[in-house]
Protein backbone atom coordinates (compact mmCIF):
# COMPACT_ATOMS: atom_id res chain seq x y z
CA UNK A 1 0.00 0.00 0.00
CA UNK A 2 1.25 3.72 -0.77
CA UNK A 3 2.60 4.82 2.57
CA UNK A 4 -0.14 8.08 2.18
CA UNK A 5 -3.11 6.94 3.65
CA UNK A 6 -6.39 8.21 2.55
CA UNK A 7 -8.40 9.43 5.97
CA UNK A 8 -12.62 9.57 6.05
CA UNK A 9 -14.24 10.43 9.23
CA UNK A 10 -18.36 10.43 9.67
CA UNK A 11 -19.48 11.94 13.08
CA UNK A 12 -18.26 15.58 13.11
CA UNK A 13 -19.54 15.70 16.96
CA UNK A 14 -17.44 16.19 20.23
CA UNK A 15 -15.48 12.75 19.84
CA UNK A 16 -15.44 13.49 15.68
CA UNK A 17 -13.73 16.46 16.28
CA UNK A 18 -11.44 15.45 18.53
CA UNK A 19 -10.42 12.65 15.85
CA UNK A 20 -10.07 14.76 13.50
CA UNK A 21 -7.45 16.96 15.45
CA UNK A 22 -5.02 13.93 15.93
CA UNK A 23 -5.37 13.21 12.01
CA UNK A 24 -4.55 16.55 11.09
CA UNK A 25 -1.14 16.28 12.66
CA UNK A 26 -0.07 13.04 11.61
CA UNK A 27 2.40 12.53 8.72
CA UNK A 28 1.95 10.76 5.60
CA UNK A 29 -2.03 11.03 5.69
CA UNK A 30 -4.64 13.09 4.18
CA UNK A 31 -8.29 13.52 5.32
CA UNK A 32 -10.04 13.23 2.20
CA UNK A 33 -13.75 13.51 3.50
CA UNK A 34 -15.90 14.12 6.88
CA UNK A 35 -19.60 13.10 6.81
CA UNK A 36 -22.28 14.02 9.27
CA UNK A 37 -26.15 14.58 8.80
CA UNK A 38 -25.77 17.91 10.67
CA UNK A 39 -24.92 20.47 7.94
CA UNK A 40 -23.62 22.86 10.52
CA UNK A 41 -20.86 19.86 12.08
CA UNK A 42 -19.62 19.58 8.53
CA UNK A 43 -19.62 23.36 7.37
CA UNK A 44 -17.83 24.29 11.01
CA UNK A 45 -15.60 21.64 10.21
CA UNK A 46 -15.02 22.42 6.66
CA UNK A 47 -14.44 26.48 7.57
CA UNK A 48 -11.89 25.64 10.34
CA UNK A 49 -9.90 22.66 8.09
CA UNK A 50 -11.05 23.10 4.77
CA UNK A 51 -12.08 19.40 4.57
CA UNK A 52 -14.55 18.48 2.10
CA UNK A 53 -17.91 17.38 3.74
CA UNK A 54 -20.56 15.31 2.76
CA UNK A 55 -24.35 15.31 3.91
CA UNK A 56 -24.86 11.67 2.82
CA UNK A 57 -22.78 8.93 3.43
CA UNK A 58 -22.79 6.52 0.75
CA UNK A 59 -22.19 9.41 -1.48
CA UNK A 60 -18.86 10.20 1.09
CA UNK A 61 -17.45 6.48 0.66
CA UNK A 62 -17.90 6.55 -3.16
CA UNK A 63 -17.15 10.37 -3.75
CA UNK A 64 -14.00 11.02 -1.19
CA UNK A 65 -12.63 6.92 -1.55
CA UNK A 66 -11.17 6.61 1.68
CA UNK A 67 -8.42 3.91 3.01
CA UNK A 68 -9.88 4.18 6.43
CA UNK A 69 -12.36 5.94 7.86
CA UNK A 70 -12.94 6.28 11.68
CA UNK A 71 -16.80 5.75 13.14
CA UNK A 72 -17.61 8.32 15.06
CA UNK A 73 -21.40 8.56 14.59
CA UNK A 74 -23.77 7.34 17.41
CA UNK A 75 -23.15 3.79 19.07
CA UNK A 76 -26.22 2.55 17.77
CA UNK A 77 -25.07 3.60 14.08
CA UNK A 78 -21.74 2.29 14.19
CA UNK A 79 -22.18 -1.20 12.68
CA UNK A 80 -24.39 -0.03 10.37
CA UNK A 81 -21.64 2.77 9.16
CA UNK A 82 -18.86 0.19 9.60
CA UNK A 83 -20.34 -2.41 7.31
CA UNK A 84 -21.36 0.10 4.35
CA UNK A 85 -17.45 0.76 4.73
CA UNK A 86 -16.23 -2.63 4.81
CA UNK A 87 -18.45 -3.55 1.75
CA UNK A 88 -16.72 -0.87 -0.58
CA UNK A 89 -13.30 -2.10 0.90
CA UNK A 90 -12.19 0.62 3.13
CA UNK A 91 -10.98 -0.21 6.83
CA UNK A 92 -12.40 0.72 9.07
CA UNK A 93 -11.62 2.05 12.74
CA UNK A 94 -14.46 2.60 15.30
CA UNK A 95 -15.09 4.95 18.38
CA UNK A 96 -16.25 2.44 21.65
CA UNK A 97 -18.46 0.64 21.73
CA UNK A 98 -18.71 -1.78 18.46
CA UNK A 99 -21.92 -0.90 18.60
CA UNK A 100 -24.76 -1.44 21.95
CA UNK A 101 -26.41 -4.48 20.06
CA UNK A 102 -23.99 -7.40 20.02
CA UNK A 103 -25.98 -9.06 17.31
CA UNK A 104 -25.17 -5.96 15.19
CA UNK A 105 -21.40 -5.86 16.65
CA UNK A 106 -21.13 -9.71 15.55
CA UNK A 107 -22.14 -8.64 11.89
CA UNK A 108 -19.77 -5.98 11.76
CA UNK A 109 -16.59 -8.11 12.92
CA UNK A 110 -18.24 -11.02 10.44
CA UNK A 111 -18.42 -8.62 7.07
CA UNK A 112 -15.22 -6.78 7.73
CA UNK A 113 -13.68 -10.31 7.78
CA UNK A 114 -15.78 -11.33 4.55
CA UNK A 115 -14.24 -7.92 3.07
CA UNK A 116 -10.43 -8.53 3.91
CA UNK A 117 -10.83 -5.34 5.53
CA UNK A 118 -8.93 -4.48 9.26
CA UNK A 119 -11.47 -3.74 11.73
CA UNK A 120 -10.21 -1.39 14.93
CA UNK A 121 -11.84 -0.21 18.17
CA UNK A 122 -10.74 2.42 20.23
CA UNK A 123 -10.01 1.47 24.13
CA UNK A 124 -7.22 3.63 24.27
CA UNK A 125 -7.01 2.93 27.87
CA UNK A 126 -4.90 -0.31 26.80
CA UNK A 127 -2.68 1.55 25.09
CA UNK A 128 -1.21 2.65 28.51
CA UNK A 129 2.30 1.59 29.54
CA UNK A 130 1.48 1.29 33.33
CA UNK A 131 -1.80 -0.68 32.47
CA UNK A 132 0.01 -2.64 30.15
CA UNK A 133 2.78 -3.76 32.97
CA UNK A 134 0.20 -4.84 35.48
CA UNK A 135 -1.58 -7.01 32.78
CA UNK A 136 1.98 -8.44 31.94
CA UNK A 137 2.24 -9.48 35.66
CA UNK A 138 -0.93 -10.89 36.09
CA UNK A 139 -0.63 -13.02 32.86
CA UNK A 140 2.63 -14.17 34.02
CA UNK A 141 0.86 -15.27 37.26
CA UNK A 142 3.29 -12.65 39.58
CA UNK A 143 -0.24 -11.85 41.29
CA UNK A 144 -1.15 -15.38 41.43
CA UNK A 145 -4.69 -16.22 41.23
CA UNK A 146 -7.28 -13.47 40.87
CA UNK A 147 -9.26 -13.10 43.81
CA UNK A 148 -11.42 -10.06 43.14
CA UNK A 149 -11.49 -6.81 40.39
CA UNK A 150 -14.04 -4.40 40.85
CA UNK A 151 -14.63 -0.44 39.36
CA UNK A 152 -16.66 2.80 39.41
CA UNK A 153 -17.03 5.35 37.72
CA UNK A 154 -18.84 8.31 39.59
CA UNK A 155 -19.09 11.01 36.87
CA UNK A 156 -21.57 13.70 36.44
CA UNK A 157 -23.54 14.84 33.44
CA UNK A 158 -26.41 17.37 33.27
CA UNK A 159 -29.68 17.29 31.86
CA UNK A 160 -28.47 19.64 29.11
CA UNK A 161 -25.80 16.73 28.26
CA UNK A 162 -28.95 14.23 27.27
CA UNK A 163 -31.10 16.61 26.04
CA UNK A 164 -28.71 17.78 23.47
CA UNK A 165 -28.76 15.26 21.11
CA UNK A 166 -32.26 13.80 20.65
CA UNK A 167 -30.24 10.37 20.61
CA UNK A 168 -28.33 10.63 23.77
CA UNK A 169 -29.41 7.99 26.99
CA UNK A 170 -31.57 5.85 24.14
CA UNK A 171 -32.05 2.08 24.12
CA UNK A 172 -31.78 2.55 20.30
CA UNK A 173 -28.55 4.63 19.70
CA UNK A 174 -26.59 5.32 22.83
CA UNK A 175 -27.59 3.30 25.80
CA UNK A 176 -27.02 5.12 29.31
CA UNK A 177 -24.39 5.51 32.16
CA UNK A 178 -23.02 1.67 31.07
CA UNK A 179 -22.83 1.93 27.80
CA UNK A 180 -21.24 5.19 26.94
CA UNK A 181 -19.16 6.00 30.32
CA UNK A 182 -18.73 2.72 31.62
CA UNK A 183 -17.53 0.95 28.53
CA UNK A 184 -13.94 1.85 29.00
CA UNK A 185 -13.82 0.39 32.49
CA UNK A 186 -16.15 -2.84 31.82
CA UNK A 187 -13.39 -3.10 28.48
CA UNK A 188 -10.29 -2.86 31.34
CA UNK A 189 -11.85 -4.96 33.79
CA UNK A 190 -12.10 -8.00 31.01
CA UNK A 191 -8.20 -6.92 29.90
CA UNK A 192 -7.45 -7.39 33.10
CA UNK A 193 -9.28 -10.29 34.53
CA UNK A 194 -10.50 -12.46 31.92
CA UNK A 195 -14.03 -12.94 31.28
CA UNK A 196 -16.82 -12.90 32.71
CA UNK A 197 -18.69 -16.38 33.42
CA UNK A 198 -21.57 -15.00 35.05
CA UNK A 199 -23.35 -11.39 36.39
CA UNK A 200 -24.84 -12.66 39.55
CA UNK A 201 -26.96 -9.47 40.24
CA UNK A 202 -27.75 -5.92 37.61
CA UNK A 203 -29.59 -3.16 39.26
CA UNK A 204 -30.31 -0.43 36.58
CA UNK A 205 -32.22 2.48 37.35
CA UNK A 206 -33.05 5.83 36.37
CA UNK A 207 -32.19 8.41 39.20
CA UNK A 208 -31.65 11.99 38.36
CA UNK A 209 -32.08 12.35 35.30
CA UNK A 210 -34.93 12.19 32.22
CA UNK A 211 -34.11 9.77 29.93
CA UNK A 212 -34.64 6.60 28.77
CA UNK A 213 -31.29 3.84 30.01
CA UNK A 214 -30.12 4.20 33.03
CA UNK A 215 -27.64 6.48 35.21
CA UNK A 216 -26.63 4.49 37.81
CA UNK A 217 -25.55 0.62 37.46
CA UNK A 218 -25.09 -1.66 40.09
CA UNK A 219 -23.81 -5.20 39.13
CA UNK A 220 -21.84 -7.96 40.81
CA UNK A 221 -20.15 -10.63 38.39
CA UNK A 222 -17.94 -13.72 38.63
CA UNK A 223 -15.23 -14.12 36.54
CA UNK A 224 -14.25 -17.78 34.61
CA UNK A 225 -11.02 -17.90 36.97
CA UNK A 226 -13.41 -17.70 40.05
CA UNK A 227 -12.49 -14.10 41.03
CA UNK A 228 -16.09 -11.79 41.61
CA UNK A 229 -15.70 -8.12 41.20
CA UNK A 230 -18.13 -5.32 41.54
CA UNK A 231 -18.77 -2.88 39.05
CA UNK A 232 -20.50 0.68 39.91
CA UNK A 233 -21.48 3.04 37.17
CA UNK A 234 -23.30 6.15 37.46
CA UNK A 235 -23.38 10.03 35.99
CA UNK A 236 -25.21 11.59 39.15
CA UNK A 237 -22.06 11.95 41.30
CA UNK A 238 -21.54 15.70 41.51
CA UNK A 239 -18.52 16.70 41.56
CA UNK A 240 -16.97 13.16 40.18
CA UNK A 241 -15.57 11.23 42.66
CA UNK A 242 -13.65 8.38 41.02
CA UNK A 243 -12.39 6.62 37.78
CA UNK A 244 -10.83 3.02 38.87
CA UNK A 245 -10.35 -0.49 39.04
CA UNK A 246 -8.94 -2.37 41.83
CA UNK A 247 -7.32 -6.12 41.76
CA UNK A 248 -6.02 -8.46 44.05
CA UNK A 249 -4.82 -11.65 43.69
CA UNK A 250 -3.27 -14.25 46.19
CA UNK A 251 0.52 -12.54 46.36
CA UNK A 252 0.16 -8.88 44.82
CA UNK A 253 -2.42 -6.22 44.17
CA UNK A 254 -2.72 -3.09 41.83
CA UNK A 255 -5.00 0.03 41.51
CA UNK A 256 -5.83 2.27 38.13
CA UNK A 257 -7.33 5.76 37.82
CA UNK A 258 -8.03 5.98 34.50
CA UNK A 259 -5.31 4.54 32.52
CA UNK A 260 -3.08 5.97 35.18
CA UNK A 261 -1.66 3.47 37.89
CA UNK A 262 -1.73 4.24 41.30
CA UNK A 263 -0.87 1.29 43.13
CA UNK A 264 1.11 -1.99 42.33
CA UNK A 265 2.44 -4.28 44.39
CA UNK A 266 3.94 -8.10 44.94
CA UNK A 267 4.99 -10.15 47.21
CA UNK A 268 4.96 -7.04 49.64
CA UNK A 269 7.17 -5.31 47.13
CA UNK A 270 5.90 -1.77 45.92
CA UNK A 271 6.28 -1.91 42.44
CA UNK A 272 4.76 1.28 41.57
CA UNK A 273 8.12 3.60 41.56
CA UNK A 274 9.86 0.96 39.27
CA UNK A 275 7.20 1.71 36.25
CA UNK A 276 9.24 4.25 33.81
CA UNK A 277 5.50 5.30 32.51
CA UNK A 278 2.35 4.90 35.02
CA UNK A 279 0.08 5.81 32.42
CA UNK A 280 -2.30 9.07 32.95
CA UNK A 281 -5.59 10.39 33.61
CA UNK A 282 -7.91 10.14 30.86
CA UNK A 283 -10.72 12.66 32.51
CA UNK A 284 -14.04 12.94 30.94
CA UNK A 285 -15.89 13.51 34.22
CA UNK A 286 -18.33 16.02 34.57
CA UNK A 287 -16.77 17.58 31.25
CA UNK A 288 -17.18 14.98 28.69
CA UNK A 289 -14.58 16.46 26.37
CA UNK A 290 -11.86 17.46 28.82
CA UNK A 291 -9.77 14.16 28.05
CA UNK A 292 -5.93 13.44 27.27
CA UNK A 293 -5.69 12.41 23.81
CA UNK A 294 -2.56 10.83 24.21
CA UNK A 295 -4.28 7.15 24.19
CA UNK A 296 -6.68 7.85 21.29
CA UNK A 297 -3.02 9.41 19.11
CA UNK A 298 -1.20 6.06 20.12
CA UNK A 299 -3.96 3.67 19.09
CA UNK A 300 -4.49 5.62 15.93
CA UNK A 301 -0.99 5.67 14.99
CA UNK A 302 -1.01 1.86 15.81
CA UNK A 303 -4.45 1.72 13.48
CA UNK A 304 -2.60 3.25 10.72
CA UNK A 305 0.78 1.30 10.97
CA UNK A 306 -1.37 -2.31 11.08
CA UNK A 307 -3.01 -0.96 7.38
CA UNK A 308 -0.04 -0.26 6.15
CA UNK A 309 1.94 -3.37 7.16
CA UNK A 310 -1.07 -5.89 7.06
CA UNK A 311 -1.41 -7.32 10.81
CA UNK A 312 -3.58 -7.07 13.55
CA UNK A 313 -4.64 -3.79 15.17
CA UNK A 314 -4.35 -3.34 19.15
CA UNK A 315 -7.85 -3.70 19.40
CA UNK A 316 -9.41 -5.86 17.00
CA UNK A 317 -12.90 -6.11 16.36
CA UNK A 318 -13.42 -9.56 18.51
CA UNK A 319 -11.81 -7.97 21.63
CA UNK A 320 -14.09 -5.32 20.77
CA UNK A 321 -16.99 -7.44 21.09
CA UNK A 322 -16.16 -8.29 24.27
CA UNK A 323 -17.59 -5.49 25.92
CA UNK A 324 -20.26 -5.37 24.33
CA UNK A 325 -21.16 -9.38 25.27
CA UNK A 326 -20.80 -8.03 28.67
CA UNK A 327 -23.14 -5.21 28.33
CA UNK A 328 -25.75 -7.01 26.64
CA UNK A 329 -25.42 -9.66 29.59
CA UNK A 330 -25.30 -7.17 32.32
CA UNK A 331 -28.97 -5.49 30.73
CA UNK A 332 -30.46 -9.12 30.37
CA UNK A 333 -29.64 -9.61 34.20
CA UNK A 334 -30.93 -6.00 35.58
CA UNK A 335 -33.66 -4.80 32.69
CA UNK A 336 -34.99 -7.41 30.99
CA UNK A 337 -36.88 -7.12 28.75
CA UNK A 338 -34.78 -3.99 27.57
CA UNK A 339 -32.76 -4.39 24.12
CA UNK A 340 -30.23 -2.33 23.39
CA UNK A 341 -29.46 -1.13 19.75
CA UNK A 342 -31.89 -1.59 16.57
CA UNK A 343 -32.18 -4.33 13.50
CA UNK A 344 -29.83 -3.36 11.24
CA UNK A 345 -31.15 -2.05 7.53
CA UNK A 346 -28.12 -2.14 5.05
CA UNK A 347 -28.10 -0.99 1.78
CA UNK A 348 -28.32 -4.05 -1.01
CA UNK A 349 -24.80 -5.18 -1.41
């Protein structure tokens, strides 16, 4: 492949934008094309960069003929974007989640497969050098056997947040607390500690806010090696009170903030000081948009370098997936009933 990548981004929105910032200052690629229903996301977009927009997006993938193009539309949308890209052959990376339906997030990893296409999802939380060590230990059994991992993630967002977007806190296109702030640590927790066999007990409820998913989560799982962790999601906590996962096995323990580590210890060593690169805070609390981009740059730049060189992405679509199986199993335990995401409708082929 020529080493100048063709770039396409549809979603011009908060996250969109802030893609679109890391492109613009990477060498070797051109953004070719944005796409977003919103005229005035494209035309801000287009008087600030210069970018040519598009209003429709089959038109975008046949007019601007992207390499890759990042999915940065709402969660419910992203298969559905994703697969009209795969189909055309352009890769394809996504913002979290895959999608909120896992049928539709199954589909998407299936047809970018059929295509020959790489497939991408950003949890740029992994992409941390701190996170990264403590997984090392814990696969090389330094922390023995898991005993426990739990999180939270006490954030705030107003009622102006939801009611901005007619799409936000829906079972159709964004799901609630879970789905769109909790995603990140469900996706560590799994990094972490393996799967999940079973959540033993999902309370979902709707607290302080008006919308339709929920803004506080309450679930308790077990993991396939035996550990049980907690996991405690909400955006009523005003001001935001914390961002982490904590582990313990049978001869070491370690703590994250973010993608930032905080504690790490084994064998009643402290560990912590001997990490060259802890990682950071990610923020995101009660101001969606105030986030380090450091983790989304790396994982693009590692997006980019897997297209050029033909191998596996970070994040591939079936660790992608993951979360998503664990969010669709977490909703079947606490709402049933309650289906996330829509049917998909493509295009004829």
């Amino acid at each position: 492949m020529d080493s100048l990548l063709r770039i396409g981004l549809v979603g011009c929105g908060g996250m969109g934008a802030e893609h679109i910032r890391i492109i613009r200052t990477l060498p070797d690629v051109e953004l070719v094309g944005i796409c977003d229903e919103r005229p005035e996301r494209v035309q801000r977009m287009n008087g600030q960069y210069g970018t040519p927009f598009w209003l429709d997006y089959t038109r975008f993938l046949e007019q601007a003929r992207p390499d890759i193009v990042h999915i940065c539309s709402p969660s419910g949308l992203h298969a559905l974007h994703g697969i009209c890209a795969a189909r055309r052959g352009v890769h394809v990376l996504c913002e979290k989640p895959l999608d909120i339906s896992l049928a539709n997030a199954d589909r998407f990893v299936t047809e970018c497969e059929r295509a020959g296409v790489l497939l991408g999802c950003i949890f740029q939380r992994r992409m941390s050098a701190g996170g990264r060590a403590v997984r090392a230990a814990i696969t090389a059994g330094k922390l023995g056997r898991i005993i426990s991992c739990s999180g939270s993630v006490k954030w705030w967002r107003s009622q102006a947040y939801y009611d901005k977007d007619a799409w936000r806190g829906t079972l159709a296109l964004d799901g609630g607390a879970l789905a769109n702030q909790g995603i990140h640590t469900l996706d560590q927790m799994l990094w972490l500690a393996g799967p999940v066999e079973e959540v033993e007990f999902a309370r979902l409820s709707t607290e302080a806010h008006k919308m339709e998913c929920e803004d506080v989560a309450l679930v308790v799982m077990r993991y396939a090696s035996g550990a049980r962790g907690m996991l405690e999601v909400t955006t009523c906590c005003r001001p935001d009170l914390s961002t982490r996962i904590e582990l313990y096995g049978e001869y070491g323990s370690a703590a994250l903030r973010d993608a930032q580590v905080t504690a790490f210890g084994v064998a009643g060593e402290d560990l912590l000081a001997s990490l060259t690169d802890p990682g950071e805070r990610t923020g995101g609390g009660s101001e969606p948009f105030d986030i380090s981009l450091a983790g989304h740059r790396s994982q693009i730049v590692d997006f980019y370098d897997a297209v050029r060189n033909r191998r596996p992405p970070a994040v591939d679509g079936h660790e992608g997936r993951k979360a998503v199986e664990l969010l669709t199993r977490i909703y079947q335990k606490g709402l049933p009933g309650a289906v996330l995401g829509t049917p998909l409708e493509l295009p004829s082929a």
